[in-house]
Structures are given as structure tokens and as C-alpha cells.
Protein backbone atom coordinates (compact mmCIF):
# COMPACT_ATOMS: atom_id res chain seq x y z
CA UNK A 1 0.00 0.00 0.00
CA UNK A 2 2.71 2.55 0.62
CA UNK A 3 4.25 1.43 -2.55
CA UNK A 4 0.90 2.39 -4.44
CA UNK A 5 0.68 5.61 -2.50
CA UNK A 6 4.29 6.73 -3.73
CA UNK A 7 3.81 6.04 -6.85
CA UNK A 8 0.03 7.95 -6.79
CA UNK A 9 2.67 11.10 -6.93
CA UNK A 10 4.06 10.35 -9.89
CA UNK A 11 3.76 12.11 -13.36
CA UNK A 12 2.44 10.12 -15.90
CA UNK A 13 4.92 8.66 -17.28
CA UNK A 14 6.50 7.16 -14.74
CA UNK A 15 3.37 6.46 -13.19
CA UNK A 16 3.20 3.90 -16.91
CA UNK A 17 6.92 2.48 -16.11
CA UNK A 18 6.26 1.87 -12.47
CA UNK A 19 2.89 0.18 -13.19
CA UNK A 20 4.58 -1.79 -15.57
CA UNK A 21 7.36 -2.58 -12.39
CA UNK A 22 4.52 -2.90 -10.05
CA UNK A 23 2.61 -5.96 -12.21
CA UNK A 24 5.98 -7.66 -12.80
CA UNK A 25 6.82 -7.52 -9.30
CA UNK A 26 3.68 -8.35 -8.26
CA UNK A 27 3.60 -11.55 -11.02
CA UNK A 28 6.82 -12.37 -9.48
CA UNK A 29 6.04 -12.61 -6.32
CA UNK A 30 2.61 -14.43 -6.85
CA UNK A 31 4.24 -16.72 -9.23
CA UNK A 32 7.11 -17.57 -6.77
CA UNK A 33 5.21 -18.29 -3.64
CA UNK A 34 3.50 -21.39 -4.54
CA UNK A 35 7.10 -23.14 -4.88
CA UNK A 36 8.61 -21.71 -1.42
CA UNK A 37 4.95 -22.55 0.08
CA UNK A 38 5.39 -25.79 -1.16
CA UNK A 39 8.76 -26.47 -0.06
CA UNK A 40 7.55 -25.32 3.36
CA UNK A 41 4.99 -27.31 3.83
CA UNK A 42 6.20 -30.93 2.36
CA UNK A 43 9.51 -29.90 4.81
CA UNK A 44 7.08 -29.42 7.58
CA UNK A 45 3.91 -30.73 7.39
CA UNK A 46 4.62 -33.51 5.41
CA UNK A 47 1.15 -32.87 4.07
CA UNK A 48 -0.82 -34.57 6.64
CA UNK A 49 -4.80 -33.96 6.51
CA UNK A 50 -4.50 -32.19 10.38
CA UNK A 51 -1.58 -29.70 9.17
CA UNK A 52 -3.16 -28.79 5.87
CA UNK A 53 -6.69 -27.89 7.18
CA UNK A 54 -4.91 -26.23 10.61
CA UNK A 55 -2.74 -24.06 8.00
CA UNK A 56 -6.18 -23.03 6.01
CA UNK A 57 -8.14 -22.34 8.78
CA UNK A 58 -5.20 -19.75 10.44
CA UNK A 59 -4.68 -18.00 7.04
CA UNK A 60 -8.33 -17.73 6.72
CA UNK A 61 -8.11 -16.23 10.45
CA UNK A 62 -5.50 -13.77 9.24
CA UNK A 63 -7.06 -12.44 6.26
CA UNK A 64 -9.94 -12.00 8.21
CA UNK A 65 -8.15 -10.45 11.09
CA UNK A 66 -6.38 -8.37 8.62
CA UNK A 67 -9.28 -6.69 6.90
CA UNK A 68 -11.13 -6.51 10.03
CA UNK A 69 -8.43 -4.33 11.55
CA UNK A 70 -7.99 -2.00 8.08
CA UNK A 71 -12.22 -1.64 8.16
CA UNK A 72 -12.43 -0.86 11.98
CA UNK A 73 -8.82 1.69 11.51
CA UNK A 74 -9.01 2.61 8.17
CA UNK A 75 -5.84 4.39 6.42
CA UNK A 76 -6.45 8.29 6.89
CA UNK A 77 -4.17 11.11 5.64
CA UNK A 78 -3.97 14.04 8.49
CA UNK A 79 -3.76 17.54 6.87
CA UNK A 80 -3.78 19.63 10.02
CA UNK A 81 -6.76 19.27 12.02
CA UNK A 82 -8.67 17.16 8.97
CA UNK A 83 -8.28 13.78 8.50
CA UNK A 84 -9.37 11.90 5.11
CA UNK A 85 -9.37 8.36 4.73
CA UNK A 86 -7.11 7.27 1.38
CA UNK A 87 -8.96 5.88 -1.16
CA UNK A 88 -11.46 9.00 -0.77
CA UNK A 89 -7.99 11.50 -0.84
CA UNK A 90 -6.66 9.31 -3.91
CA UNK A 91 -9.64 9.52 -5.69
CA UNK A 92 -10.54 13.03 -5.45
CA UNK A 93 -6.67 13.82 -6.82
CA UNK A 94 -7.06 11.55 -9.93
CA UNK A 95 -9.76 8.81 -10.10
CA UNK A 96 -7.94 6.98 -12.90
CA UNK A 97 -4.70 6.88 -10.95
CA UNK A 98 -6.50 5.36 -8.08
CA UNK A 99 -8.28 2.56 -10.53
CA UNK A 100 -4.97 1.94 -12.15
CA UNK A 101 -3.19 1.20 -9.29
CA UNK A 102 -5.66 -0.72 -7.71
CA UNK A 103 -5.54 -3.81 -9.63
CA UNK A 104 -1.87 -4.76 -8.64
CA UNK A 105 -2.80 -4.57 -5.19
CA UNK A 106 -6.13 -6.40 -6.11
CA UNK A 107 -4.44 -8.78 -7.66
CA UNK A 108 -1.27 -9.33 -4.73
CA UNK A 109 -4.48 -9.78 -2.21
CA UNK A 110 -5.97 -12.76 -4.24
CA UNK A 111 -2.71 -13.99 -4.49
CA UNK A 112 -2.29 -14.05 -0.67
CA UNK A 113 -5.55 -15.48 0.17
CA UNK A 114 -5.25 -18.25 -2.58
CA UNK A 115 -1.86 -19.36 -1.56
CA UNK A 116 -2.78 -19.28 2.64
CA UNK A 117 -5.70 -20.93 2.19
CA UNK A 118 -6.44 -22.85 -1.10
CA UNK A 119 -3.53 -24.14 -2.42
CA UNK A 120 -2.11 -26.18 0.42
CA UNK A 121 -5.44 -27.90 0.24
CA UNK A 122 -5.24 -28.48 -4.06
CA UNK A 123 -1.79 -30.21 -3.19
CA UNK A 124 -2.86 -32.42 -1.06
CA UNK A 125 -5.79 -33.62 -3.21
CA UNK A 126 -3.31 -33.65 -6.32
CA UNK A 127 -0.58 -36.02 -3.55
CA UNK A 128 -3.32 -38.49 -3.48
CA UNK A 129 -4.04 -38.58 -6.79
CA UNK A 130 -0.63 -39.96 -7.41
């Protein structure tokens, strides 16, 4: 998020090359954690029913957790005595910024709750297919 704000000050065209940065980190980094999630979890788990639903249920509990907390303190910039929360302040200073850079960090959160919740589930289906 702080990453998206910084680059909401950006001229255009660097706006356009750190977008394009942004959704190739971003790809990286969704791309990357299934095989370090994987090695994690045949290293510890050893993909046993009881560790595999334990590990979905507490990554459900932190995404939960996590957007309970951002909805109950949301993100506010403080100009003086007025505060405004973000997305309202982003989208009053350019609304096509704010959609633009929205769908990396869209796109990093469905990441996230796939790979804490759904995929350690898929490999142990796909284990006992074999």
C-alpha cells in the first residue's frame, strides 16, 4: 500500500513504467510463492490432513483479522486538524490513478488469500491422486 501511495505522486509517465514494475513484481512474487509454500509445507507438514486444514483455517483467520483491523482503523491522511481516509484523498486527486493502481494490489491480495488458504489444500488432493 505505501508502494501504491508513492507512486500515486508520480507524473504520468513514470506512473506507466512503475505500473509496468509494479505488475511484474507483483507476477513475481505471486508466481514464486507457490514453490517456497510448497517447499515449506512438504519440509514441515509432510502434508498430513490435520496440518493442511490447521494451515487453512489460520490464514483464513489472518485475512480476516487483517481486513477486520484495516475496516475498523481505516488508512487516513492528516492535513492539520482534517483527517481523510485514502482511497477518498486518492480519488478526489485523480480517479484513474487510483483505478490503475488498484488492480496490482487487487491482484497481490488474491494472491495471498489463494496461496494461505487454497492451495495447500489443491496439493494435497493432487498427492493423493498420485
Amino acid at each position: 500500500m505505501v508502494l501504491m501511495l508513492w507512486m500515486f505522486s508520480l507524473s504520468w509517465i513514470w506512473l506507466i513504467l512503475g505500473y509496468t514494475f509494479l505488475i511484474g513484481l507483483i507476477s513475481f512474487l505471486v508466481n514464486s510463492l507457490p514453490a517456497i509454500i510448497n517447499i515449506l509445507i512438504l519440509k514441515f507438514y509432510r502434508l498430513n490432513w490435520f496440518s493442511i486444514v490447521v494451515h487453512s483455517i489460520a490464514g483464513l483467520l489472518g485475512i480476516a483479522y487483517f481486513y477486520y483491523l484495516i475496516y475498523q482503523n481505516p488508512p487516513e491522511m492528516v492535513s492539520g486538524n482534517e483527517s481523510t481516509p485514502i482511497l477518498k484523498a486518492l480519488w478526489n486527486q485523480s480517479w484513474l490513478k487510483t483505478i490503475l493502481l488498484m488492480f496490482p494490489f487487487l491482484g497481490l491480495q488474491l494472491g495471498i488469500i489463494y496461496q494461505g488458504i487454497f492451495s495447500p489444500i489443491s496439493m494435497k488432493l493432487e498427492e493423493n491422486e498420485y
